[in-house]
C-alpha atoms as a PDB file:
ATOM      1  CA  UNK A   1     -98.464  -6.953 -91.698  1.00  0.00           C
ATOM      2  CA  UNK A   2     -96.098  -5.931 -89.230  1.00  0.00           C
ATOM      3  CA  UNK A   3     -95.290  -9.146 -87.694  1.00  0.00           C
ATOM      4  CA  UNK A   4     -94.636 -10.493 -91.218  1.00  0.00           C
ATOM      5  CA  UNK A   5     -91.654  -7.471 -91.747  1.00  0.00           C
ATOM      6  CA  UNK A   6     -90.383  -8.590 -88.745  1.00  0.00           C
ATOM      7  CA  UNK A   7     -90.472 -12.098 -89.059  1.00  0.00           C
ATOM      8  CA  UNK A   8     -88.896 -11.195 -92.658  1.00  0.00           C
ATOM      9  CA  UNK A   9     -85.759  -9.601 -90.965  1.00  0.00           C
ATOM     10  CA  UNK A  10     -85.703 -12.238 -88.626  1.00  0.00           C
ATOM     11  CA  UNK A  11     -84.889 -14.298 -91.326  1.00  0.00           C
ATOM     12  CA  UNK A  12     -82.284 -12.076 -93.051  1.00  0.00           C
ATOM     13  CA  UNK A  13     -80.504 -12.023 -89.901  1.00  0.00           C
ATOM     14  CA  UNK A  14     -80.346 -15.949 -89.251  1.00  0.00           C
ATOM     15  CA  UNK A  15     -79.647 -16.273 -93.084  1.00  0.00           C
ATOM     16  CA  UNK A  16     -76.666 -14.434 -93.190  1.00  0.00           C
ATOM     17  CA  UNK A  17     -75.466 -17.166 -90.629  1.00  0.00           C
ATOM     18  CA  UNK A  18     -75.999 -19.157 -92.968  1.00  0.00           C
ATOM     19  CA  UNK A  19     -74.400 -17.566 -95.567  1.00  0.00           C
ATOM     20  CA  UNK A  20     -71.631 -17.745 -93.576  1.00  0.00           C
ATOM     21  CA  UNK A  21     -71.798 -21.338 -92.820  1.00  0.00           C
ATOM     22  CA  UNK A  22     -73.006 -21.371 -89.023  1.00  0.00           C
ATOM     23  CA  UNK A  23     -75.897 -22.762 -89.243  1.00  0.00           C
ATOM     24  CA  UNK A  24     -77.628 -24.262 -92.159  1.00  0.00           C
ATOM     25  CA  UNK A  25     -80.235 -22.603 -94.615  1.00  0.00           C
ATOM     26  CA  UNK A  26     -82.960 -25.405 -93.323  1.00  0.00           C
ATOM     27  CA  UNK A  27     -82.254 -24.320 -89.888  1.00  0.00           C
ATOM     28  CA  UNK A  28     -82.592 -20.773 -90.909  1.00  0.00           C
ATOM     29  CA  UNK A  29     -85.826 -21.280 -92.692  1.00  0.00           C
ATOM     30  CA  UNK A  30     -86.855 -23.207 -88.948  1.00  0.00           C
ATOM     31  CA  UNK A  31     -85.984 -20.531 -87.364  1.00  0.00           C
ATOM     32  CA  UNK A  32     -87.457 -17.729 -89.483  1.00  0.00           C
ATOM     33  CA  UNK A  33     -91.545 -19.298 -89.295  1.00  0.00           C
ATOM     34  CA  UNK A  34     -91.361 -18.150 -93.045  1.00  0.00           C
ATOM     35  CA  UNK A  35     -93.505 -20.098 -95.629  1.00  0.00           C
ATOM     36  CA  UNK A  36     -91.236 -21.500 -98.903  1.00  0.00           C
ATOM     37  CA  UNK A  37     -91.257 -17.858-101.112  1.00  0.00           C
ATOM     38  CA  UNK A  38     -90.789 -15.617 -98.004  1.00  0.00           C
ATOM     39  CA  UNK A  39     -88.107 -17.613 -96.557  1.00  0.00           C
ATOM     40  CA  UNK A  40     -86.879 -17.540-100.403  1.00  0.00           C
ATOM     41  CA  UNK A  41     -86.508 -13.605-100.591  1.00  0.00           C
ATOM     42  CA  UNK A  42     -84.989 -13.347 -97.425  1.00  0.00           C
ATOM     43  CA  UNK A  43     -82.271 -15.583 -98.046  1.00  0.00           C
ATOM     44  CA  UNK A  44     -81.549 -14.151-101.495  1.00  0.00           C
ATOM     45  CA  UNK A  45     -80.992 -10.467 -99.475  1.00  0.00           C
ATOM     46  CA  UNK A  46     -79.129 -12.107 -96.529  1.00  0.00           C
ATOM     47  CA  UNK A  47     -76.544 -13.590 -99.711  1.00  0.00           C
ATOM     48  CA  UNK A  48     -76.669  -9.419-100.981  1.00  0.00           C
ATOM     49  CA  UNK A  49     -75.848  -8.720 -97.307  1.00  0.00           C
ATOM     50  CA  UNK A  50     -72.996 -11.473 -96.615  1.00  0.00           C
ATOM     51  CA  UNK A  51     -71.347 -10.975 -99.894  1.00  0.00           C
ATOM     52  CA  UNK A  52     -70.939  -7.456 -99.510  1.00  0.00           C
ATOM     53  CA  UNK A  53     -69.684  -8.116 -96.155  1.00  0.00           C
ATOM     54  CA  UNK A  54     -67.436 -10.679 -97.412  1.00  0.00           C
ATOM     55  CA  UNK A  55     -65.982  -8.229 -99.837  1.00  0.00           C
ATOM     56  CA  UNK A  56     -65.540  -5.511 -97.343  1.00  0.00           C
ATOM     57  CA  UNK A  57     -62.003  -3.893 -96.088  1.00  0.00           C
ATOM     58  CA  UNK A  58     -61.954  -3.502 -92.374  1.00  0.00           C
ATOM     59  CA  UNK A  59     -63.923  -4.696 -89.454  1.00  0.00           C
ATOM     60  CA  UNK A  60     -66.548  -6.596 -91.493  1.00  0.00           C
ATOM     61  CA  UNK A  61     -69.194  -6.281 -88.136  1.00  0.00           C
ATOM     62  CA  UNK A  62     -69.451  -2.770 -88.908  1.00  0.00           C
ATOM     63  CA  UNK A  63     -69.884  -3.576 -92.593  1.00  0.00           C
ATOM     64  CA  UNK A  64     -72.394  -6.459 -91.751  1.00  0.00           C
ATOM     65  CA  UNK A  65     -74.763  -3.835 -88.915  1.00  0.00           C
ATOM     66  CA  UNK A  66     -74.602  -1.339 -91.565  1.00  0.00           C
ATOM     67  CA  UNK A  67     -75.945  -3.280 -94.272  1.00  0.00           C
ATOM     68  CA  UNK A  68     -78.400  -4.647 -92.130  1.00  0.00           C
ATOM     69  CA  UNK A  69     -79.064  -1.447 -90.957  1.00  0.00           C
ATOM     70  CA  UNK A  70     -80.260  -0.875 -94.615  1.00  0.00           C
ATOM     71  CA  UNK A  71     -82.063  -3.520 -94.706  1.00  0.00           C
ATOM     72  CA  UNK A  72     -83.865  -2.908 -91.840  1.00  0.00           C
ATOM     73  CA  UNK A  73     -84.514   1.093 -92.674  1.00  0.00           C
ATOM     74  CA  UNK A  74     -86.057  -0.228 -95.897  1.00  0.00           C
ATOM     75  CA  UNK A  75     -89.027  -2.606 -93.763  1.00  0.00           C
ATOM     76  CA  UNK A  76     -89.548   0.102 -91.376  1.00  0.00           C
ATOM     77  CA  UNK A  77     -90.686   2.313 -93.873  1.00  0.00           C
ATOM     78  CA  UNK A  78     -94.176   1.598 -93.121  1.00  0.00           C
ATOM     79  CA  UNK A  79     -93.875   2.204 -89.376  1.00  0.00           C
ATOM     80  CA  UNK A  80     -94.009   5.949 -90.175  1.00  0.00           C
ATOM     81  CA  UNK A  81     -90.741   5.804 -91.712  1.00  0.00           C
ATOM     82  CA  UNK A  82     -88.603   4.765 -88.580  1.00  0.00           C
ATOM     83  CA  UNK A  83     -88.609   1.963 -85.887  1.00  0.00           C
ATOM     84  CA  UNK A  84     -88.472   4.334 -82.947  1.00  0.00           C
END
């Protein structure tokens, strides 16, 4: 179960590349070892993530680490409610 979360924010992460047009969403689904729906879900939050980003007023990499921040405090949950 655990390697699935983190293969799941793997996938966010690369998908907000390309989001951002890096990299494209077939090499982000490579990347992220993610079967069709999985790979599906994270790309839908890594579009939440990069809009709101997008949006954003300021230095967008501290807008981008602390939505993804979020993201990440929501799949570590179930490692006794932290990573560390």
């Amino acid at each position: 179960m655990a390697k699935e979360k983190v293969k799941h924010l793997s996938a966010v992460f690369v998908s907000v590349f390309a989001h951002a047009g890096h990299i494209t969403k077939k090499e982000a689904k490579e990347m992220s070892g993610l079967d069709d729906a999985a790979f599906d879900k994270a790309y839908k939050k890594a579009g939440k993530i990069a809009d709101k980003v997008m949006k954003a007023e300021g230095n967008k990499m501290d807008k981008f680490l602390q939505h993804f921040g979020d993201e990440i405090d929501q799949f570590t949950k179930s490692f006794a409610g932290k990573l560390f």
